[in-house]
C-alpha atoms as a PDB file:
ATOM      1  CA  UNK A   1     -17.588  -6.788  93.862  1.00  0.00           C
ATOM      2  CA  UNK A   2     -20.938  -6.567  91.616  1.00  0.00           C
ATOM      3  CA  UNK A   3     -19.298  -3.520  89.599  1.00  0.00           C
ATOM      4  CA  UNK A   4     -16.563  -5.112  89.979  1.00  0.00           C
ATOM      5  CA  UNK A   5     -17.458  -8.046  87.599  1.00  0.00           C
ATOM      6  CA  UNK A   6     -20.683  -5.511  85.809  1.00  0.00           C
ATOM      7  CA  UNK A   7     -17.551  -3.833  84.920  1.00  0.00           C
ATOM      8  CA  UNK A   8     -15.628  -6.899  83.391  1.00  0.00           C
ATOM      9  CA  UNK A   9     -18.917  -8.498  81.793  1.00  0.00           C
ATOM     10  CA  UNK A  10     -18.482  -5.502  79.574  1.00  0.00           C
ATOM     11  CA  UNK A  11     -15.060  -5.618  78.887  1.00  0.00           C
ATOM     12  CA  UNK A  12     -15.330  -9.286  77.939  1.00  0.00           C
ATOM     13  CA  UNK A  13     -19.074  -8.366  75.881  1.00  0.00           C
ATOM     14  CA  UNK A  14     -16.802  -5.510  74.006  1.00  0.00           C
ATOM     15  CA  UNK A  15     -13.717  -7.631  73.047  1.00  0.00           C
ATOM     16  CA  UNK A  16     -15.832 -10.436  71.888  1.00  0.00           C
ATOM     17  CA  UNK A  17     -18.142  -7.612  69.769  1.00  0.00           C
ATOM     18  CA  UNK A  18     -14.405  -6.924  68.212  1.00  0.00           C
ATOM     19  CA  UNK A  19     -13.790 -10.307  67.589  1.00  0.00           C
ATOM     20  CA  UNK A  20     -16.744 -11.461  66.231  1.00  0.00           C
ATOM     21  CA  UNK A  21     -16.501  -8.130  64.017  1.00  0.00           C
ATOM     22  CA  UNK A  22     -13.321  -9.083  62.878  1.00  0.00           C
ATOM     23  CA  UNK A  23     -14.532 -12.645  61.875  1.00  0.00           C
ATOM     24  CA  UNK A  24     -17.234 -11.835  60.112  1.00  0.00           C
ATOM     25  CA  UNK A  25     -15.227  -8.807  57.581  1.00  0.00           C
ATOM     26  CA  UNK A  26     -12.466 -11.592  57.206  1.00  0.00           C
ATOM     27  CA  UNK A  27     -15.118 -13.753  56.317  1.00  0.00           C
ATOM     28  CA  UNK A  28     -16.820 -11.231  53.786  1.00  0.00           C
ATOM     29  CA  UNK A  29     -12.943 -10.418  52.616  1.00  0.00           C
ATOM     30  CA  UNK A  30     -12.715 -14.334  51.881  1.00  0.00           C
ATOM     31  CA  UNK A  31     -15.705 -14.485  50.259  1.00  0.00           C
ATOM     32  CA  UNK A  32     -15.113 -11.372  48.081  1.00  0.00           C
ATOM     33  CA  UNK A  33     -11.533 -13.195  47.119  1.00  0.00           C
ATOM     34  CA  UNK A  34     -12.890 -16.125  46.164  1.00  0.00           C
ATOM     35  CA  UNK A  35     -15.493 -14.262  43.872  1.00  0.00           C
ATOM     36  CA  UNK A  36     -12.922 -12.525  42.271  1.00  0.00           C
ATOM     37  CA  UNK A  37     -10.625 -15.787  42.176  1.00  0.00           C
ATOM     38  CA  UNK A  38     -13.714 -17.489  40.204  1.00  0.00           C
ATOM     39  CA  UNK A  39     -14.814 -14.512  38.189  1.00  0.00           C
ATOM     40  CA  UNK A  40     -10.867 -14.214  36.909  1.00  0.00           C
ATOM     41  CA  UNK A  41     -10.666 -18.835  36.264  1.00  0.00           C
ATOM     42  CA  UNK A  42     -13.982 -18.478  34.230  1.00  0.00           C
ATOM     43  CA  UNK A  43     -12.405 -15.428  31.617  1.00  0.00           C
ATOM     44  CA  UNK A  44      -9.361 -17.547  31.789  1.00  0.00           C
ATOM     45  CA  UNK A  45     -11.453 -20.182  30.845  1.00  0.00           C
ATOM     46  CA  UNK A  46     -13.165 -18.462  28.087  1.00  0.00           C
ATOM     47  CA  UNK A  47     -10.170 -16.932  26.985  1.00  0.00           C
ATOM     48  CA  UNK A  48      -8.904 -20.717  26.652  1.00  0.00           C
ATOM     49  CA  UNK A  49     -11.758 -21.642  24.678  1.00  0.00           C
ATOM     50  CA  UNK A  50     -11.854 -18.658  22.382  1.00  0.00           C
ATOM     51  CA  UNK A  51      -8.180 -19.749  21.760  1.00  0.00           C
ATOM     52  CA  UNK A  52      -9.034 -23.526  20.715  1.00  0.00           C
ATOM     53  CA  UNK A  53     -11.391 -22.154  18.315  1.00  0.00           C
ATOM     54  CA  UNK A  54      -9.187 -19.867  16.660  1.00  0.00           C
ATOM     55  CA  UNK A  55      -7.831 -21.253  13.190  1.00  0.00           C
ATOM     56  CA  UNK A  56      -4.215 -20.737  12.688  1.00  0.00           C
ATOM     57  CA  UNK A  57      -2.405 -21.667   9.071  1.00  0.00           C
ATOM     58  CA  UNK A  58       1.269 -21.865   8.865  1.00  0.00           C
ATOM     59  CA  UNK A  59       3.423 -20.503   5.926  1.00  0.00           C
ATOM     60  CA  UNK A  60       7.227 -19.717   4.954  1.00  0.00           C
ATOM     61  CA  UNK A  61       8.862 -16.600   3.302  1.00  0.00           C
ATOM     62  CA  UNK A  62      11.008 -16.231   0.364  1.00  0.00           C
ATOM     63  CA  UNK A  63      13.838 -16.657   2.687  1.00  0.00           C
ATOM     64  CA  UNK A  64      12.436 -20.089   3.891  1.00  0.00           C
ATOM     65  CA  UNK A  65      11.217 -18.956   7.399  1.00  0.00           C
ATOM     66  CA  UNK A  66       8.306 -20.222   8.927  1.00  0.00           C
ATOM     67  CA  UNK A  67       5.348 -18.121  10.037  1.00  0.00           C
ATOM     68  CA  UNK A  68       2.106 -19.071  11.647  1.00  0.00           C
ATOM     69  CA  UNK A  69      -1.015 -16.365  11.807  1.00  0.00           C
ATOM     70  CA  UNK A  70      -4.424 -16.158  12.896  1.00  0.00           C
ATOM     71  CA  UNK A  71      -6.591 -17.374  10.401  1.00  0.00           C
ATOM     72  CA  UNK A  72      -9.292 -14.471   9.703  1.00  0.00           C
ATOM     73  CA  UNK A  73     -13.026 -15.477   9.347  1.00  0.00           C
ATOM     74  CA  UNK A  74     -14.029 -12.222   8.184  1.00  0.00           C
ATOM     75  CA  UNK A  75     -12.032 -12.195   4.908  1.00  0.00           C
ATOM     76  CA  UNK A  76     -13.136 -14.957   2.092  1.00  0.00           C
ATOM     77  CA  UNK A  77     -11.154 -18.115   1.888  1.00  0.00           C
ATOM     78  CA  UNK A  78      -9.959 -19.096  -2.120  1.00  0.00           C
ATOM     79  CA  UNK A  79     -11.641 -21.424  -3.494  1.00  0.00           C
ATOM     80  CA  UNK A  80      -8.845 -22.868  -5.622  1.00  0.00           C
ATOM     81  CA  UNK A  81      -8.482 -26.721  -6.504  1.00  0.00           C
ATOM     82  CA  UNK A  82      -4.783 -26.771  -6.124  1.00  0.00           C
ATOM     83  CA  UNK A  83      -4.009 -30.131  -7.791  1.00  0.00           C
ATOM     84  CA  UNK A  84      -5.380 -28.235 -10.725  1.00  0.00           C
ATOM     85  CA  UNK A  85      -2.652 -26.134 -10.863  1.00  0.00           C
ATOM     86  CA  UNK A  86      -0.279 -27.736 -13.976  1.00  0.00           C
ATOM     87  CA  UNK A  87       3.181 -26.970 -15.266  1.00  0.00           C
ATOM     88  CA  UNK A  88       3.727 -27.522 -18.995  1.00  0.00           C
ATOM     89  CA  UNK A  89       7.113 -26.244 -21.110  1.00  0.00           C
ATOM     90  CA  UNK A  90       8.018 -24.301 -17.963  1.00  0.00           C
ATOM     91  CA  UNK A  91       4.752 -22.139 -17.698  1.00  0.00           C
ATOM     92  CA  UNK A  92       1.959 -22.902 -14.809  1.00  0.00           C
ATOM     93  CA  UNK A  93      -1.831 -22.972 -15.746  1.00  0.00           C
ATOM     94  CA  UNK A  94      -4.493 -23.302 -13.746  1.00  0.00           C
ATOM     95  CA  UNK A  95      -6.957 -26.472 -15.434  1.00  0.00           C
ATOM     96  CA  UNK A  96     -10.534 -26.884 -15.742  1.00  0.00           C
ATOM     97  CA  UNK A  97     -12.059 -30.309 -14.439  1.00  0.00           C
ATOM     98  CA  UNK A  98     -11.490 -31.379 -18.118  1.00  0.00           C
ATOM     99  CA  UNK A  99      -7.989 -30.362 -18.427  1.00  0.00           C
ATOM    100  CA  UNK A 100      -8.203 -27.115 -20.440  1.00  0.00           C
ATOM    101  CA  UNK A 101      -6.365 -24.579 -19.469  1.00  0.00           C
ATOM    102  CA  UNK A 102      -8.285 -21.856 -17.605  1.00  0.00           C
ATOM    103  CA  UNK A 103      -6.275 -19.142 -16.271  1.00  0.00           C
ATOM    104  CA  UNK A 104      -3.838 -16.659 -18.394  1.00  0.00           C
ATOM    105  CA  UNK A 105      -0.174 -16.618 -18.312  1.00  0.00           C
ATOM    106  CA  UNK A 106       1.969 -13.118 -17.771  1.00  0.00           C
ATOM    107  CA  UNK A 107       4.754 -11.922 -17.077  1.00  0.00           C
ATOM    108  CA  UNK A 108       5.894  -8.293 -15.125  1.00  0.00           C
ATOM    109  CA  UNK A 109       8.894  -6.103 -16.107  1.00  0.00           C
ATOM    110  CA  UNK A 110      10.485  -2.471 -15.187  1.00  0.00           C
ATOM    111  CA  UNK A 111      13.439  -0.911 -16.392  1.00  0.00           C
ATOM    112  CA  UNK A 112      15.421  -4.057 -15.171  1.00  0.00           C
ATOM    113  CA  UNK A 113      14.112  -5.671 -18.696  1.00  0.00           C
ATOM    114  CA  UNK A 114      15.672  -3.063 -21.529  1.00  0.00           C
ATOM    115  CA  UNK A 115      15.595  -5.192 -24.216  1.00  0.00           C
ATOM    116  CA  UNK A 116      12.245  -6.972 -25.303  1.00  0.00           C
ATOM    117  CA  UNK A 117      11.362  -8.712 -28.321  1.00  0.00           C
ATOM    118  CA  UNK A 118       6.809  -8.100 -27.556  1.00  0.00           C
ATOM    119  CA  UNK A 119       6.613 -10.635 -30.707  1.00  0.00           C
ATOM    120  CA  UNK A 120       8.527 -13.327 -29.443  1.00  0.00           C
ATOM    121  CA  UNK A 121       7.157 -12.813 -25.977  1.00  0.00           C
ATOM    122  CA  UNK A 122       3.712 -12.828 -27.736  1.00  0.00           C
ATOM    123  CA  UNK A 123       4.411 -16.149 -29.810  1.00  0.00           C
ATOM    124  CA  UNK A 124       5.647 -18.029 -26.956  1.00  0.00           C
ATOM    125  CA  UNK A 125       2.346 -17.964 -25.108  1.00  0.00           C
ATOM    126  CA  UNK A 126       2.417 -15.156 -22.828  1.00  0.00           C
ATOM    127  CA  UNK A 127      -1.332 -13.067 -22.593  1.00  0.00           C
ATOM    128  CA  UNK A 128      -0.760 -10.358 -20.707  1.00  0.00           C
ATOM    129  CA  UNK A 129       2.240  -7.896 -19.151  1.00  0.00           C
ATOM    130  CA  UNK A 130       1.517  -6.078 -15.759  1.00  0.00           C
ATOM    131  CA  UNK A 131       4.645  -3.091 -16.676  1.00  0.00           C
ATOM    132  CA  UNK A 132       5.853  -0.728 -13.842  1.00  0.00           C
ATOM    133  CA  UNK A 133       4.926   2.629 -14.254  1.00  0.00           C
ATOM    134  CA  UNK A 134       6.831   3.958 -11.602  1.00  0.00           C
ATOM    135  CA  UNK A 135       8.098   4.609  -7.996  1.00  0.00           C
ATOM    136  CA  UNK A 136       8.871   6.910  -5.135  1.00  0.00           C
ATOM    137  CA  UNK A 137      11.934   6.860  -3.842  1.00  0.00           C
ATOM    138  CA  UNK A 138      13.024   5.960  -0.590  1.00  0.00           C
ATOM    139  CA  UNK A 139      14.580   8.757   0.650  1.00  0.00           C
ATOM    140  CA  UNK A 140      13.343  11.637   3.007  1.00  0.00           C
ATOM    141  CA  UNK A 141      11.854  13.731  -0.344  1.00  0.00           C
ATOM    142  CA  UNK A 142      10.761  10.631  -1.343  1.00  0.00           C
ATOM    143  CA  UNK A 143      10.886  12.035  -5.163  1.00  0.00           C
ATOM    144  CA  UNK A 144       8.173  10.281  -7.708  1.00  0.00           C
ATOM    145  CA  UNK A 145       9.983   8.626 -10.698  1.00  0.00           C
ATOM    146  CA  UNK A 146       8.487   7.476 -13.775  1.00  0.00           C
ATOM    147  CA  UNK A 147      10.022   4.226 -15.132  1.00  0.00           C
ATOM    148  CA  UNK A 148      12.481   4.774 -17.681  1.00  0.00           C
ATOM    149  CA  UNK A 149      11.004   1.737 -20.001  1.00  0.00           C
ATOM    150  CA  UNK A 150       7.274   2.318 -19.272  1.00  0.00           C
ATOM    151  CA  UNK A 151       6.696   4.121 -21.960  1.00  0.00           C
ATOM    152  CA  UNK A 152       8.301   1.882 -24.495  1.00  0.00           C
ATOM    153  CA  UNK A 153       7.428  -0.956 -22.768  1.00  0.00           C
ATOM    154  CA  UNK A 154       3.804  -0.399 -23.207  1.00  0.00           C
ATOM    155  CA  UNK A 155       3.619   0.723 -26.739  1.00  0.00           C
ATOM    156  CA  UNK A 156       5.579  -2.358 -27.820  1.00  0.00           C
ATOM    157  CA  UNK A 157       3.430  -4.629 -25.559  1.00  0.00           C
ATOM    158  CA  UNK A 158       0.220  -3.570 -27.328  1.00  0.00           C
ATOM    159  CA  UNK A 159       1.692  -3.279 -30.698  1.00  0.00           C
ATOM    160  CA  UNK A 160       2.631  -6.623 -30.071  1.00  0.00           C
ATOM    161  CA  UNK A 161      -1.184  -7.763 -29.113  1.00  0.00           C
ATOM    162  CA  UNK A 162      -0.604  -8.310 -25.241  1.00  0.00           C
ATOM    163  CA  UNK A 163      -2.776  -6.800 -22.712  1.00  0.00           C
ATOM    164  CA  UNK A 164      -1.421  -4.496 -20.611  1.00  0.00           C
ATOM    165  CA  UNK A 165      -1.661  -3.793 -16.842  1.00  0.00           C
ATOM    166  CA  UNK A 166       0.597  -1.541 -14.395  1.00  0.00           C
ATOM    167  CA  UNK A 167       1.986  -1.388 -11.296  1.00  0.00           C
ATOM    168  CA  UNK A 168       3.376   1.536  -9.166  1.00  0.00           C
ATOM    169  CA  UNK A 169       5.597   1.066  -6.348  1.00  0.00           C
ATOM    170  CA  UNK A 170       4.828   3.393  -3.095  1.00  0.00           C
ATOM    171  CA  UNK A 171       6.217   4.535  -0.356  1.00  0.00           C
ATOM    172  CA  UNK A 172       3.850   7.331   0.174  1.00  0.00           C
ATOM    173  CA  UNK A 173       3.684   8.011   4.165  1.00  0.00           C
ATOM    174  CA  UNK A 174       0.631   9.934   4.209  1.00  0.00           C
ATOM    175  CA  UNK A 175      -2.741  10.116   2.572  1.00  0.00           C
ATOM    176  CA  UNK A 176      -2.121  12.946   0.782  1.00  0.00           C
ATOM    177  CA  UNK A 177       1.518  11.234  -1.172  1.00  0.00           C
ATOM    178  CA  UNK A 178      -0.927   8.228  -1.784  1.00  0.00           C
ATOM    179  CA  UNK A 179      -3.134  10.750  -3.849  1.00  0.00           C
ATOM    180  CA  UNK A 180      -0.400  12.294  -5.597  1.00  0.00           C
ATOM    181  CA  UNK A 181       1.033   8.652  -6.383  1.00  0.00           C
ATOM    182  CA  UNK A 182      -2.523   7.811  -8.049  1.00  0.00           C
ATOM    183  CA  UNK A 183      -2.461  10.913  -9.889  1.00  0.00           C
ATOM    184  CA  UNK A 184       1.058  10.411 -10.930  1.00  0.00           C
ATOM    185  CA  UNK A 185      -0.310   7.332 -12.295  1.00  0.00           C
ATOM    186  CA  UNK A 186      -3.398   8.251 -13.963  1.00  0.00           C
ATOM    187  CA  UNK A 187      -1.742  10.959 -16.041  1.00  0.00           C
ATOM    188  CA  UNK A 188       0.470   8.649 -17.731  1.00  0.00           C
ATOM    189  CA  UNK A 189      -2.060   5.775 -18.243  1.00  0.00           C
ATOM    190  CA  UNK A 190      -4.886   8.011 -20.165  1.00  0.00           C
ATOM    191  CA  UNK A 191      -3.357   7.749 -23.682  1.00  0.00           C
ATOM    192  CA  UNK A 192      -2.855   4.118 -23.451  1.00  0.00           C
ATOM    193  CA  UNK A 193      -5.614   1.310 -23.666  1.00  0.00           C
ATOM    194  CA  UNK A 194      -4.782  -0.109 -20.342  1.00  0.00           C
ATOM    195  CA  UNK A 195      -6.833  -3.684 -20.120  1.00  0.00           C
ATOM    196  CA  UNK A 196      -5.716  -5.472 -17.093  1.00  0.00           C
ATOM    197  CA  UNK A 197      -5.490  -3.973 -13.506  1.00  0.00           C
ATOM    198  CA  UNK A 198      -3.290  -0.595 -12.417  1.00  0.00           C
ATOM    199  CA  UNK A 199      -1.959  -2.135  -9.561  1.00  0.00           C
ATOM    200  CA  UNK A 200      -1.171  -0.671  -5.957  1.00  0.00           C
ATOM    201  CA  UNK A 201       2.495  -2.105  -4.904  1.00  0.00           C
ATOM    202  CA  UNK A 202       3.385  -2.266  -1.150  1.00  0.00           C
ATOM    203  CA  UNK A 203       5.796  -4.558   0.735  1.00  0.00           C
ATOM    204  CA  UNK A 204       8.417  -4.628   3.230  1.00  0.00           C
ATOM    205  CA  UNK A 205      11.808  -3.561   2.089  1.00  0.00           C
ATOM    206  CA  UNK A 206      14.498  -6.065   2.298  1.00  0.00           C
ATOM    207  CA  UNK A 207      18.289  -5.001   3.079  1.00  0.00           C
ATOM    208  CA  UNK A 208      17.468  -1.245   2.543  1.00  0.00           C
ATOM    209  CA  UNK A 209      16.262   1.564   4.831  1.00  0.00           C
ATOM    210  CA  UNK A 210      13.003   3.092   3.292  1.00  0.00           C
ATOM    211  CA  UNK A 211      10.868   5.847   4.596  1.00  0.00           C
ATOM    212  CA  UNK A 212       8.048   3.540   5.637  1.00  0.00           C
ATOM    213  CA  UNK A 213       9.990   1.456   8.153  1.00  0.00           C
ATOM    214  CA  UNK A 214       7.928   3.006  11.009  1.00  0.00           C
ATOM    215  CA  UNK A 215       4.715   3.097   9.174  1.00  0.00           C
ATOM    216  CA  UNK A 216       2.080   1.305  10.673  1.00  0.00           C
ATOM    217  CA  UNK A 217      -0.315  -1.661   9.198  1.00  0.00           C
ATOM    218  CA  UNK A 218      -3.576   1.363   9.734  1.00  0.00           C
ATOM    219  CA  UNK A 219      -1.546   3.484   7.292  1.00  0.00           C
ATOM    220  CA  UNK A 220      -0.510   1.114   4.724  1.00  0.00           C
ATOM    221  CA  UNK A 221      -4.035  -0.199   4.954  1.00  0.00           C
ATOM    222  CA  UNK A 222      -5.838   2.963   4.393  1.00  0.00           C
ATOM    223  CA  UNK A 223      -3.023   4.024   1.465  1.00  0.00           C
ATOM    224  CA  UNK A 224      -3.852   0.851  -0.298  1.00  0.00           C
ATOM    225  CA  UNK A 225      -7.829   1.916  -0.152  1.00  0.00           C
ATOM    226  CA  UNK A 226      -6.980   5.280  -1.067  1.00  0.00           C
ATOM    227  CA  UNK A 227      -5.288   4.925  -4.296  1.00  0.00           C
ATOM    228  CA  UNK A 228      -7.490   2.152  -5.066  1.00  0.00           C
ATOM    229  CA  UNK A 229     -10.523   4.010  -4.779  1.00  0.00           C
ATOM    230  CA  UNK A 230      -8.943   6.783  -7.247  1.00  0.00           C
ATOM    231  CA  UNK A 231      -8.071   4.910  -9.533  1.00  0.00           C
ATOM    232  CA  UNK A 232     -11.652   2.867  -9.472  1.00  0.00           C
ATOM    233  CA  UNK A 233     -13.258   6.144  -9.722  1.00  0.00           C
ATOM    234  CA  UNK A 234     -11.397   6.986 -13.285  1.00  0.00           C
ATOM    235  CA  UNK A 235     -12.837   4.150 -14.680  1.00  0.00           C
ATOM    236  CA  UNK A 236      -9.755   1.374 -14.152  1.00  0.00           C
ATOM    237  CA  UNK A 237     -10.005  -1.942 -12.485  1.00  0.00           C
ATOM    238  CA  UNK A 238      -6.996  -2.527  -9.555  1.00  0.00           C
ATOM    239  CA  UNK A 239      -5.231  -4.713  -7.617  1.00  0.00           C
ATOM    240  CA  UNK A 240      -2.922  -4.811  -4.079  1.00  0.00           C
ATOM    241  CA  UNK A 241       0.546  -6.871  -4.745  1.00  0.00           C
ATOM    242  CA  UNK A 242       1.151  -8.301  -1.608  1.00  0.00           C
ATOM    243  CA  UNK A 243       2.957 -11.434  -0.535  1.00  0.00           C
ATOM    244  CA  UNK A 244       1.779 -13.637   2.455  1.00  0.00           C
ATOM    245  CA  UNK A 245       3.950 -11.985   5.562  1.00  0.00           C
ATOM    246  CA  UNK A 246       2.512  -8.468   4.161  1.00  0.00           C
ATOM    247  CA  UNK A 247      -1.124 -10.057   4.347  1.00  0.00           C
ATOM    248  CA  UNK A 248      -0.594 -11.780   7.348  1.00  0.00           C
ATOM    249  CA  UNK A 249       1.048  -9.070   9.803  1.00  0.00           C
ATOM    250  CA  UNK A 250       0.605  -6.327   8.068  1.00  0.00           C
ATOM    251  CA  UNK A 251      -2.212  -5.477   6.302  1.00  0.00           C
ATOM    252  CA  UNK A 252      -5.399  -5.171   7.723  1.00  0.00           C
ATOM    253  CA  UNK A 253      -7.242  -7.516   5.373  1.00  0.00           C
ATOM    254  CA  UNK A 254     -10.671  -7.114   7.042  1.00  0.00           C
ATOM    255  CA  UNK A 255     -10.915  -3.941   5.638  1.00  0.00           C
ATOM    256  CA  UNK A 256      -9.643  -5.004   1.840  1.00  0.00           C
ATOM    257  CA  UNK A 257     -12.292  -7.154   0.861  1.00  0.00           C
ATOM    258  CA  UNK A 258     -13.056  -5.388  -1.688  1.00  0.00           C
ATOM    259  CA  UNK A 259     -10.176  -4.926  -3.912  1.00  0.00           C
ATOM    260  CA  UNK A 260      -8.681  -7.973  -5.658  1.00  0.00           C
ATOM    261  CA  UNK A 261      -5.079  -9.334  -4.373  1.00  0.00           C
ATOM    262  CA  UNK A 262      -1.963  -9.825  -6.828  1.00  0.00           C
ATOM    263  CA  UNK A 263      -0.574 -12.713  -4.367  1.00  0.00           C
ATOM    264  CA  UNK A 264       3.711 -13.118  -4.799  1.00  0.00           C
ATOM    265  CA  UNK A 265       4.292 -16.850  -3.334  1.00  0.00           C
ATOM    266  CA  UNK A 266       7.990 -18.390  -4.944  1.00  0.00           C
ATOM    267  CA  UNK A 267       6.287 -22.010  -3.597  1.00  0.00           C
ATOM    268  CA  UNK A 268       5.319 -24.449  -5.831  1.00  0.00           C
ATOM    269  CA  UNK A 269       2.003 -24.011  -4.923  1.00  0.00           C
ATOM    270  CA  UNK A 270       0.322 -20.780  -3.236  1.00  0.00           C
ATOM    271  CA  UNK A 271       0.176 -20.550   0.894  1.00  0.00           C
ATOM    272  CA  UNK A 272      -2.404 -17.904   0.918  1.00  0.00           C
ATOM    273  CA  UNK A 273      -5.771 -18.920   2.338  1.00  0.00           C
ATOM    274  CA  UNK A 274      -7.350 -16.240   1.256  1.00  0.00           C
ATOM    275  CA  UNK A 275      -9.077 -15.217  -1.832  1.00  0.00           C
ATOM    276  CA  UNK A 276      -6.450 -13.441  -4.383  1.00  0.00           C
ATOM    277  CA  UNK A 277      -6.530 -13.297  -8.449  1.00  0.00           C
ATOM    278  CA  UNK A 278      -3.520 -13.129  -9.886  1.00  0.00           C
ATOM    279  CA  UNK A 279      -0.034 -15.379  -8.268  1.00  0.00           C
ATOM    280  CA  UNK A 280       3.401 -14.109  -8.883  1.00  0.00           C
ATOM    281  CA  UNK A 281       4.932 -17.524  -9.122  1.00  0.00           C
ATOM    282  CA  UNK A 282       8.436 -17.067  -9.692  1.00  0.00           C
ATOM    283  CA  UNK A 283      10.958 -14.220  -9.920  1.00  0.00           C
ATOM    284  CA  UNK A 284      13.184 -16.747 -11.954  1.00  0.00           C
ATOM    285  CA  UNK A 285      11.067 -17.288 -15.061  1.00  0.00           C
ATOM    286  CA  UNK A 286      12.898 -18.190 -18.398  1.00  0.00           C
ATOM    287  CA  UNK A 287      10.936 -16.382 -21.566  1.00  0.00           C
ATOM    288  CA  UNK A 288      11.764 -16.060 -25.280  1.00  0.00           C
ATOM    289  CA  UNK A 289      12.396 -12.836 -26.426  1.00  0.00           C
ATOM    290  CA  UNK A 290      13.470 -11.741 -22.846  1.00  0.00           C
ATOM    291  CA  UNK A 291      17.039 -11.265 -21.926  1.00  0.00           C
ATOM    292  CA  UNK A 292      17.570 -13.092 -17.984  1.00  0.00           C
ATOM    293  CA  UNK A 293      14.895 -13.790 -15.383  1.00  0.00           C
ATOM    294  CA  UNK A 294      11.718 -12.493 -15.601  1.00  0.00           C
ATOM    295  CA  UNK A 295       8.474 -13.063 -12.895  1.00  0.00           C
ATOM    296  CA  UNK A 296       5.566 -15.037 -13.777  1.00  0.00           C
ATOM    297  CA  UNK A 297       1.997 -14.914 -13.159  1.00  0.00           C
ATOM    298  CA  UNK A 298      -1.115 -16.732 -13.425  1.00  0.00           C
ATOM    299  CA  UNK A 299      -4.196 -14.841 -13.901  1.00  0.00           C
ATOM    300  CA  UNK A 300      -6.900 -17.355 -12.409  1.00  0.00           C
ATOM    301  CA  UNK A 301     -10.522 -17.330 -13.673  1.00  0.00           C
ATOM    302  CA  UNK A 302     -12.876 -15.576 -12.167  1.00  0.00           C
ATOM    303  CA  UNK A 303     -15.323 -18.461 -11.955  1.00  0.00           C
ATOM    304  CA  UNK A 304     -13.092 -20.582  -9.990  1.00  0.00           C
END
């Protein structure tokens, strides 16, 4: 009867060694849970607060559409007085705290603009012309064309006493078309006395299929500090044409500090929060000695 109940002491000794075994790793198992459970709440919390801090600015598109973006701390902010932006006889100007006029009024054109009378342009205020130089085309050779009016364009601006700036539209998709495309340009700038910036021109195209649909923002990026850097290196200063969306979702702007911004806005005042020099104003702009619509810019100071 003794081994009898030795026998079940140790039964009972061994199923309560299980039990208590099994308590205590559901025990460890709760308290590894609610570790994890707390460790996951405080990043969510973090993750919450790094989100309230974040600055966020809000802007439409030429069509009208609103956008909101990340506001980046890393790239300078303008420093612009906007109520000092003015609009006399059609023209904007950007004002000095004792109402003279402080920034310089131009206009862009391309083969779109055949006909140009440079002296009446001239006479009727206008300081400078940024002129296309060229393009590539869309397609899959994605051919390099010079402008058919650059030429002319340019002689007659300077003749006419403007300064002179150009642009080139790319679609290079690698960094070697991006070269080419700045050499294209430079070989057809170096007889001219080009004054204002040799711009970089990059944007989304509208309503059309292009060959940089699929590029990505890394790419675009690095073309714009590619043929800005070549150009730099000749001796010219440069710009990047860009509107907002392009600055907002596309570009990476962290990385294009350095380079000044031609900013396209069509609001009556510019969205962009960031710093740019030159604003594209309108694409509807009324000038003598200009057959139809023609954009306008104002070229702020550099002191403002």
């Amino acid at each position: 009867m003794r081994k009898k109940n030795k026998k079940l002491s140790v039964m009972l000794m061994g199923i309560l060694s299980v039990v208590l075994l099994m308590t205590g790793c559901g025990q460890v198992e709760t308290v590894e849970a609610d570790s994890k459970k707390s460790q996951e709440m405080t990043q969510n919390e973090e993750k919450k607060e790094k989100e309230k801090e974040k600055k966020i600015y809000t802007f439409v598109d030429v069509l009208g559409e609103e956008y909101e973006a990340e506001l980046l701390e890393e790239v300078p902010t303008n420093t612009y007085d906007l109520s000092r932006i003015v609009e006399e006889n059609g023209y904007k100007y950007y004002m000095s705290e004792n109402g003279e006029k402080e920034s310089r009024l131009g206009i862009d054109v391309s083969e779109y603009q055949p006909q140009v009378d440079w002296q009446q342009v001239r006479n009727a205020g206008i300081d400078f012309v940024m002129i296309r130089l060229g393009y590539r085309g869309y397609g899959e050779k994605g051919t390099l064309v010079e402008d058919s009016m650059f030429r002319q364009h340019v002689e007659n601006a300077l003749t006419a006493g403007l300064d002179v700036g150009v642009f080139f539209f790319s679609q290079a998709i690698t960094d070697e078309e991006v070269e080419e495309e700045a050499d294209f340009v430079l070989e057809r700038i170096k007889d001219y006395q080009i004054n204002c910036p040799v711009v970089f021109d990059t944007e989304e195209i509208k309503f059309d299929t292009a060959r940089t649909d699929n590029l990505s923002g890394e790419q675009f990026t690095k073309n714009c500090r590619i043929f800005c850097d070549r150009i730099q290196n000749a001796g010219y200063d440069t710009m990047i044409y860009a509107n907002m969306k392009w600055m907002a979702f596309t570009l990476n702007l962290e990385e294009l500090t350095e380079y000044e911004k031609w900013y396209a806005d069509y609001e009556p005042k510019p969205q962009c929060p960031y710093e740019f020099s030159m604003w594209q104003y309108t694409e509807t702009g009324s000038v003598p000695g200009i057959e139809g619509n023609v954009d306008l810019n104002v070229w702020f100071p550099k002191s403002s």
